[in-house]
C-alpha atoms as a PDB file:
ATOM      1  CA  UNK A   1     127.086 114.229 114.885  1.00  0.00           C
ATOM      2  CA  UNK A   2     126.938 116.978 117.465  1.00  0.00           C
ATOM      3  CA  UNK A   3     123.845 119.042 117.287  1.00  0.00           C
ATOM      4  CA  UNK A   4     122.741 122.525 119.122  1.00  0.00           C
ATOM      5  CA  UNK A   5     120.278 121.294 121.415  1.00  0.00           C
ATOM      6  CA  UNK A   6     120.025 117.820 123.817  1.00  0.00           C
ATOM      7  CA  UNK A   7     116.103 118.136 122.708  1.00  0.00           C
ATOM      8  CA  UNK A   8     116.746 118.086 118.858  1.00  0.00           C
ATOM      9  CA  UNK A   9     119.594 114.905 119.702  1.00  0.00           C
ATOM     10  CA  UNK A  10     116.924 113.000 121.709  1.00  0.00           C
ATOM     11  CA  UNK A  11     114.563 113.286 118.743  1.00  0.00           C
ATOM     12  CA  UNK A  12     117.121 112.638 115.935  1.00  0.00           C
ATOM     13  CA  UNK A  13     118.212 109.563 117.679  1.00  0.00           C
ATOM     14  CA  UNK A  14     114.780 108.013 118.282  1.00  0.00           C
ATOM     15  CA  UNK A  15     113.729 108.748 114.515  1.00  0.00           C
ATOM     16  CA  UNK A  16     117.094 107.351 113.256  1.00  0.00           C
ATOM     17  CA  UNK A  17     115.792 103.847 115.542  1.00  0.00           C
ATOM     18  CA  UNK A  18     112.911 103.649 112.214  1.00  0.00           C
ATOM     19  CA  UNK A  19     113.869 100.964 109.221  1.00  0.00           C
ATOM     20  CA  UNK A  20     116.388 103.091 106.737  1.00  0.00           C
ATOM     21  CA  UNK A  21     116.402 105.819 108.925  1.00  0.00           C
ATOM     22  CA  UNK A  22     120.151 107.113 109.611  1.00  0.00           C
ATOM     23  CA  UNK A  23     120.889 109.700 111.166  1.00  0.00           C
ATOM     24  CA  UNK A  24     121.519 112.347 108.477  1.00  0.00           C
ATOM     25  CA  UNK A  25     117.788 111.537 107.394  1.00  0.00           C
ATOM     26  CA  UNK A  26     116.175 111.496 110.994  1.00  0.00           C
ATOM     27  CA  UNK A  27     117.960 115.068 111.294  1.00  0.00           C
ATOM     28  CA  UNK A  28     116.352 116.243 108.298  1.00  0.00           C
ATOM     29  CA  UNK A  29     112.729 114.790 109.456  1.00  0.00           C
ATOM     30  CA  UNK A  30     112.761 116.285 112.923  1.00  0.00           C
ATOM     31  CA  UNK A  31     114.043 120.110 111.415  1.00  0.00           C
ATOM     32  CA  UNK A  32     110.769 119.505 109.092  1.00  0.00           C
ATOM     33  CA  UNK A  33     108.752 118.748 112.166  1.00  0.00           C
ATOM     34  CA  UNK A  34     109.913 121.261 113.943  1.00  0.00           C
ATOM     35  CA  UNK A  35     109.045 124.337 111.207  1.00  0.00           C
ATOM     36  CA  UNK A  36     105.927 123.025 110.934  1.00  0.00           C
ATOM     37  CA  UNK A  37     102.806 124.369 113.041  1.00  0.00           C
ATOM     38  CA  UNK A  38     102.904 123.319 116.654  1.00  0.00           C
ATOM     39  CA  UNK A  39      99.130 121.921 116.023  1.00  0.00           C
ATOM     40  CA  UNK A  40     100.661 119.609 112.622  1.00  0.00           C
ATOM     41  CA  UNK A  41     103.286 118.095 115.039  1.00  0.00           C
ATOM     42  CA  UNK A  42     100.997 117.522 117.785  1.00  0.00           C
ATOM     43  CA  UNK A  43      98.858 115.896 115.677  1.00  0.00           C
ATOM     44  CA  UNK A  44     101.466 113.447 114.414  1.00  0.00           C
ATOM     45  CA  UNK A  45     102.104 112.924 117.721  1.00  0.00           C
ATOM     46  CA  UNK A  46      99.069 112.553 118.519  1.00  0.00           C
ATOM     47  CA  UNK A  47      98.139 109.878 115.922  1.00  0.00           C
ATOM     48  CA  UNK A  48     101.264 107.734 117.150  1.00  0.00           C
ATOM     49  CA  UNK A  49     100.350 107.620 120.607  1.00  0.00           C
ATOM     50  CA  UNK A  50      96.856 106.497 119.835  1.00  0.00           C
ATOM     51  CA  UNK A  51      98.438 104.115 117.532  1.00  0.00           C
ATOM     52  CA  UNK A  52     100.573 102.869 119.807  1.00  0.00           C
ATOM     53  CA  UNK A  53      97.872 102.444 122.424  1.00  0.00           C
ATOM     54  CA  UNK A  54      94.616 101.756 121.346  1.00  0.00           C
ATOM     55  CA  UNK A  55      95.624  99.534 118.111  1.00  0.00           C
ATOM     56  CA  UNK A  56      94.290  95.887 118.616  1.00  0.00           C
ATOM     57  CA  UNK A  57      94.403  92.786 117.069  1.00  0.00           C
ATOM     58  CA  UNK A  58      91.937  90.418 115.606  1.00  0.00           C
ATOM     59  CA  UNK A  59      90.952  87.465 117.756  1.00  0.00           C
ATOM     60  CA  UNK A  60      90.078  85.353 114.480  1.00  0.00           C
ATOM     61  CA  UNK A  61      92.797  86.058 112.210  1.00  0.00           C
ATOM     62  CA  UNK A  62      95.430  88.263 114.322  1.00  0.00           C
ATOM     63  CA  UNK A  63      95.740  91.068 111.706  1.00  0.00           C
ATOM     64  CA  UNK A  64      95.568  94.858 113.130  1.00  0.00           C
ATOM     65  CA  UNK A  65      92.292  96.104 113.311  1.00  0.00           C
ATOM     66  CA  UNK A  66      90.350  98.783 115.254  1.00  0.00           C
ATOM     67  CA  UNK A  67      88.053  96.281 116.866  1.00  0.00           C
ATOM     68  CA  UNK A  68      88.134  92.397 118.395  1.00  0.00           C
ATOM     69  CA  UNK A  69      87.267  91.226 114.870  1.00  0.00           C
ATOM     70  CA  UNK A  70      88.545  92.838 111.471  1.00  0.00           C
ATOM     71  CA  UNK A  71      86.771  94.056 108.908  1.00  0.00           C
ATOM     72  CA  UNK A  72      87.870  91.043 106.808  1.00  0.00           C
ATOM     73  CA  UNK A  73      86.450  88.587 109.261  1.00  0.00           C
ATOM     74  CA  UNK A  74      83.475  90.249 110.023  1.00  0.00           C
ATOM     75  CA  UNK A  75      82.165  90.587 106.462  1.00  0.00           C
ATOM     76  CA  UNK A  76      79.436  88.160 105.952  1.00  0.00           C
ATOM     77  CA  UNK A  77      79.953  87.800 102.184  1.00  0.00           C
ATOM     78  CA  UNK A  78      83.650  86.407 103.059  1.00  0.00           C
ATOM     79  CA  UNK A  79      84.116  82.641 102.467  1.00  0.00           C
ATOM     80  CA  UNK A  80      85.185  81.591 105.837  1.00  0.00           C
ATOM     81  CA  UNK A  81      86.412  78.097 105.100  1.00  0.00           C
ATOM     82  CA  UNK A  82      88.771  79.192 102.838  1.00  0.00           C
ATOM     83  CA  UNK A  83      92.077  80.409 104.444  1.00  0.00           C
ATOM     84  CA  UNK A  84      95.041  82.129 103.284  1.00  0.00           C
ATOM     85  CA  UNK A  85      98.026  81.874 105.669  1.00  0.00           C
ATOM     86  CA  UNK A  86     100.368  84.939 105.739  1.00  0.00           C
ATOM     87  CA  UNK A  87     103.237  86.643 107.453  1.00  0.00           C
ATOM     88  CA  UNK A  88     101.753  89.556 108.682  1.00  0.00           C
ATOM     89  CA  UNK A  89      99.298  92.531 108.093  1.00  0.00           C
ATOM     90  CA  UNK A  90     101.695  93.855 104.770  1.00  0.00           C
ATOM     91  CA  UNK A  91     100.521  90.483 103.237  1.00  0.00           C
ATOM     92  CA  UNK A  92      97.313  91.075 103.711  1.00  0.00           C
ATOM     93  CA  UNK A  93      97.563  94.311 102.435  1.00  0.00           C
ATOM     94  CA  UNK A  94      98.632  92.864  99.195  1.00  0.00           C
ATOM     95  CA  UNK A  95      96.702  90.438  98.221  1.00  0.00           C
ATOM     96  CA  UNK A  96      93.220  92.399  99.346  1.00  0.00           C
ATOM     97  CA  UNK A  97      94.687  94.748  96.449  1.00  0.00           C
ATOM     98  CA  UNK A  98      94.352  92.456  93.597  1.00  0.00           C
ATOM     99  CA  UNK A  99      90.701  92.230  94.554  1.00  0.00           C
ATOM    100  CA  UNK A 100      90.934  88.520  93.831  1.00  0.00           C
ATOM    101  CA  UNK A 101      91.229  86.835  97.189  1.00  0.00           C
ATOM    102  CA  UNK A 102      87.320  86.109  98.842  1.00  0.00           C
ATOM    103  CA  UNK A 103      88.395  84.164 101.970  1.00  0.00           C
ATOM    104  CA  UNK A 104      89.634  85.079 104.682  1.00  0.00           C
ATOM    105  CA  UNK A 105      93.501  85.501 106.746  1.00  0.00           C
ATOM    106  CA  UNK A 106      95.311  84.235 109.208  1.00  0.00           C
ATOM    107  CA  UNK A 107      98.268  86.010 110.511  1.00  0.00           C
ATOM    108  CA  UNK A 108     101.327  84.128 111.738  1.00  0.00           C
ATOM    109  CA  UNK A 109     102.953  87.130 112.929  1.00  0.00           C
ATOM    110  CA  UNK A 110     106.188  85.942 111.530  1.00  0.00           C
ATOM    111  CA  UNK A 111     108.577  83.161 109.861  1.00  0.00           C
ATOM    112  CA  UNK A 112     109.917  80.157 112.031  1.00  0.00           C
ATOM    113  CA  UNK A 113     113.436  80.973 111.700  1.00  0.00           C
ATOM    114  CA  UNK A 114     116.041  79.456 113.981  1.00  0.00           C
ATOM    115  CA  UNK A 115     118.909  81.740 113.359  1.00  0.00           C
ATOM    116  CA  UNK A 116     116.706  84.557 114.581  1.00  0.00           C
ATOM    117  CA  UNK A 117     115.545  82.474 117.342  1.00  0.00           C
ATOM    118  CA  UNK A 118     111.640  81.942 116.347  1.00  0.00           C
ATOM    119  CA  UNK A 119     110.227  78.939 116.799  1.00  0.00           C
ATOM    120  CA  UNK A 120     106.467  77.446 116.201  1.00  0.00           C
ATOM    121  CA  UNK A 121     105.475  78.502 119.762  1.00  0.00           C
ATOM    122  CA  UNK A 122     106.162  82.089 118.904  1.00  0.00           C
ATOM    123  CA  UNK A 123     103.926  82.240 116.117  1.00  0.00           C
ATOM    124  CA  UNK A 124     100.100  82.275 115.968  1.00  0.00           C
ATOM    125  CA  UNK A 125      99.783  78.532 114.116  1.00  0.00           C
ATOM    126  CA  UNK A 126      98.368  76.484 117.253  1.00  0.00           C
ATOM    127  CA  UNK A 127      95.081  78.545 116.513  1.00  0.00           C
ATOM    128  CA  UNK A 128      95.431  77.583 112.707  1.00  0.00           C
ATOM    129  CA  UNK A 129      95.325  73.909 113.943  1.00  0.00           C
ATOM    130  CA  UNK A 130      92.482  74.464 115.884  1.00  0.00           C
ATOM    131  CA  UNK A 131      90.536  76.060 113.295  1.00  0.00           C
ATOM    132  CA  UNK A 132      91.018  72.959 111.119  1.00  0.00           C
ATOM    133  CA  UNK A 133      90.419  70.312 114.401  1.00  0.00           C
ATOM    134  CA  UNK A 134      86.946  72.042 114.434  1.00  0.00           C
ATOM    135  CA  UNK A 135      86.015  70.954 110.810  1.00  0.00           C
ATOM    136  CA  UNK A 136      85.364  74.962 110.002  1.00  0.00           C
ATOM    137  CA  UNK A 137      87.958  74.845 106.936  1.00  0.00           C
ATOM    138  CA  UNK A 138      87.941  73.532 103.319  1.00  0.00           C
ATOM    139  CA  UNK A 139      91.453  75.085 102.314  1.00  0.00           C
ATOM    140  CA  UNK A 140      94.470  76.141 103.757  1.00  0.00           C
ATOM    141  CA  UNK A 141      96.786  78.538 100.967  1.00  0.00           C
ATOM    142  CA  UNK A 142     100.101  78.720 102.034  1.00  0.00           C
ATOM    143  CA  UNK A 143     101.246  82.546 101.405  1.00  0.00           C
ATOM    144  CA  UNK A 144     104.189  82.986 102.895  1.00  0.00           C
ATOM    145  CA  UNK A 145     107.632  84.290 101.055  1.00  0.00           C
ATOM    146  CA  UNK A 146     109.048  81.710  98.812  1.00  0.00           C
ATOM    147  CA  UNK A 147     112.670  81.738 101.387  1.00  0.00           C
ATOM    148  CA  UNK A 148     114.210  79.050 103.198  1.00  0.00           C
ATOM    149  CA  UNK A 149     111.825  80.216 106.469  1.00  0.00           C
ATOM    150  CA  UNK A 150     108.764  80.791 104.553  1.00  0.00           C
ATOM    151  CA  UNK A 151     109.200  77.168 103.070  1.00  0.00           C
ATOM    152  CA  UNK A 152     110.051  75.566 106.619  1.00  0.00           C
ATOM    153  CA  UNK A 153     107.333  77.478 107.804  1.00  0.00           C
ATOM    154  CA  UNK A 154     104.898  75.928 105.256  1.00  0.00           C
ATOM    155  CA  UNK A 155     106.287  72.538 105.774  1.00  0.00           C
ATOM    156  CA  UNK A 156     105.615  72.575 109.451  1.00  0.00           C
ATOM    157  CA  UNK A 157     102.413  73.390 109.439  1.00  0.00           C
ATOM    158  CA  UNK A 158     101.401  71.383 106.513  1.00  0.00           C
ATOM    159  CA  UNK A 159     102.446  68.516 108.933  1.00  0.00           C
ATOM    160  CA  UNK A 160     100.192  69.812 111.734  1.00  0.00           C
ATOM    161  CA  UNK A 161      97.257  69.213 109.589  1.00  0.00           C
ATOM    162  CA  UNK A 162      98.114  66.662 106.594  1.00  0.00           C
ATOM    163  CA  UNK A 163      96.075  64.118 108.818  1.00  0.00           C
ATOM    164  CA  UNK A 164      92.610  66.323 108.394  1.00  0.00           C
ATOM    165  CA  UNK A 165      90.401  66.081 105.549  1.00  0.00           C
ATOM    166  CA  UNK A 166      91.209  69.537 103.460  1.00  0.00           C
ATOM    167  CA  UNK A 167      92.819  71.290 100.655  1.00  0.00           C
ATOM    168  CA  UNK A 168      96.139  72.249 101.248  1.00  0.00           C
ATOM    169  CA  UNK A 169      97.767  74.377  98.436  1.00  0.00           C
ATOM    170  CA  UNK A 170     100.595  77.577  97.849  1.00  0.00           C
ATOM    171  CA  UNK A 171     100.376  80.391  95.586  1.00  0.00           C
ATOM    172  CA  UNK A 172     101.890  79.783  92.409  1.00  0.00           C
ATOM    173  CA  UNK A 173     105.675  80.686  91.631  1.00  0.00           C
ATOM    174  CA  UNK A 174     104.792  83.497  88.885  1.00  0.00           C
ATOM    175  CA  UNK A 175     106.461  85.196  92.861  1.00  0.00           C
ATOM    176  CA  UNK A 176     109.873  84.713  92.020  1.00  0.00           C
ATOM    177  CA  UNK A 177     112.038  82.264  94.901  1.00  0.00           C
ATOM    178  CA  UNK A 178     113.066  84.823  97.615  1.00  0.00           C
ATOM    179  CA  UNK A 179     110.409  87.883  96.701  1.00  0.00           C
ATOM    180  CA  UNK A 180     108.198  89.066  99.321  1.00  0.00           C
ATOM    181  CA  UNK A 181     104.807  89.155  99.155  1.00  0.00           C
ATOM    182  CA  UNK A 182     104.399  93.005  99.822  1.00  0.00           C
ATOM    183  CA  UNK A 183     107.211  93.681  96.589  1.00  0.00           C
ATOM    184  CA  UNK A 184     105.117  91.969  93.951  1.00  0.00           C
ATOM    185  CA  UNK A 185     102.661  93.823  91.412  1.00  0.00           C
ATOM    186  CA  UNK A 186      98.932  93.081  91.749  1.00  0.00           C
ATOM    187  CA  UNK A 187      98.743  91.110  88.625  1.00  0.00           C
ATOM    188  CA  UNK A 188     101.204  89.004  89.426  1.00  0.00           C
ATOM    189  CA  UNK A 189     100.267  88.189  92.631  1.00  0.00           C
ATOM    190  CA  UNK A 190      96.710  88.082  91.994  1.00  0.00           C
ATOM    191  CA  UNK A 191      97.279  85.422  89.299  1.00  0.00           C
ATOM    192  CA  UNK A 192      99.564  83.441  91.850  1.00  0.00           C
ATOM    193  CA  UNK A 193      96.288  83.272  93.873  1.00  0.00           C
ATOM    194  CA  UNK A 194      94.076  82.056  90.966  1.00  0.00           C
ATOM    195  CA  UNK A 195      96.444  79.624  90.137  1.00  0.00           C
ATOM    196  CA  UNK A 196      97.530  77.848  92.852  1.00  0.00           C
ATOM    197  CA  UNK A 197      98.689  74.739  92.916  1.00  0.00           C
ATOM    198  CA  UNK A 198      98.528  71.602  95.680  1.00  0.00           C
ATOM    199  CA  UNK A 199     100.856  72.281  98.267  1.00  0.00           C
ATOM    200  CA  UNK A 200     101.819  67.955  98.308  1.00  0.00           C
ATOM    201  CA  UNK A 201     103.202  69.224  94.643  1.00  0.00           C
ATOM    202  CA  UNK A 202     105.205  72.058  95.510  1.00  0.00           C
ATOM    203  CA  UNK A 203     107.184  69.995  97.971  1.00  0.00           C
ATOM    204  CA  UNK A 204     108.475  67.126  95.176  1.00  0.00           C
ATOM    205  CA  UNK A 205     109.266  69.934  93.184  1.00  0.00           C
END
């Protein structure tokens, strides 16, 4: 695609880098931008870099957040021994919109999946393990994707704690095999939630 200007190219190509981004579409976004205000553009820019910079992550469950703890985690009326284990913040997203969830996260940060070269180490479960070791949890709901990685993923960690007296179960499969999380309607997920089943029975099944 040859453009006018090296500027314009350097911005079309670094837009086109976004998920479903090609390059007809990143063209399209930056000649938006650019007939936009100078102060709108900066401002986008703006809210990037801060983004970018100054975004943290929560020590107790490892979702984004603005501060050391999340909101989540830091709200007293949150039952803290109750756990729901996700992928990442998206998941989180989800199921605090069906209202139905009153425990609390903990963010993985991913899938173990071999093929793309992530293993247990690169994902936050040794902290999961040690939140259980310490006695501070009742249940552990598996809420990853129901996919070959999110099941592995489940499987392995279920054998990290099997040993310690708690609840282990996964959200029920009204989330059809292979859906993510983020994709699914409130209702449906919300009712996956409130019926739940024990995670010892999901894997005979």
């Amino acid at each position: 695609m040859e453009l006018p200007s090296k500027l314009l190219e350097n911005a079309v190509n670094e837009m086109s880098q976004l998920p479903g981004i090609g390059k007809r579409t990143a063209l399209r976004l930056v000649l938006h931008l650019l007939k936009q205000p100078v102060d709108q553009t900066q401002g986008l820019t703006a809210a990037l870099a801060s983004m970018r910079n100054d975004i943290q992550y929560c020590k107790e469950c490892h979702t984004i957040s603005d501060s050391d703890i999340c909101g989540i985690c830091s709200n007293l009326s949150r039952d803290k021994t109750i756990i729901c284990v996700v992928e990442d913040v998206r998941d989180v997203m989800a199921i605090e919109n069906t209202g139905m969830f009153k425990g609390v996260y903990h963010v993985l940060g991913g899938k173990i999946s071999p093929i793309e070269g992530i293993g247990p180490s690169q994902l936050k479960i040794n902290s999961l393990v040690e939140k259980v070791k310490n006695n501070a949890v009742s249940e552990i709901i598996f809420a990853l994707s129901s996919t070959m990685e999110g099941d592995t993923t489940n499987f392995y960690i279920y054998k990290q704690i099997k040993d310690f007296t708690l609840k282990t179960s996964t959200i029920a499969r009204g989330i059809a095999v292979g859906d993510e999380l983020e994709y699914a309607d409130e209702v449906t997920l919300g009712r996956s939630l409130l019926n739940r089943i024990p995670f010892e029975i999901s894997i005979k099944q």
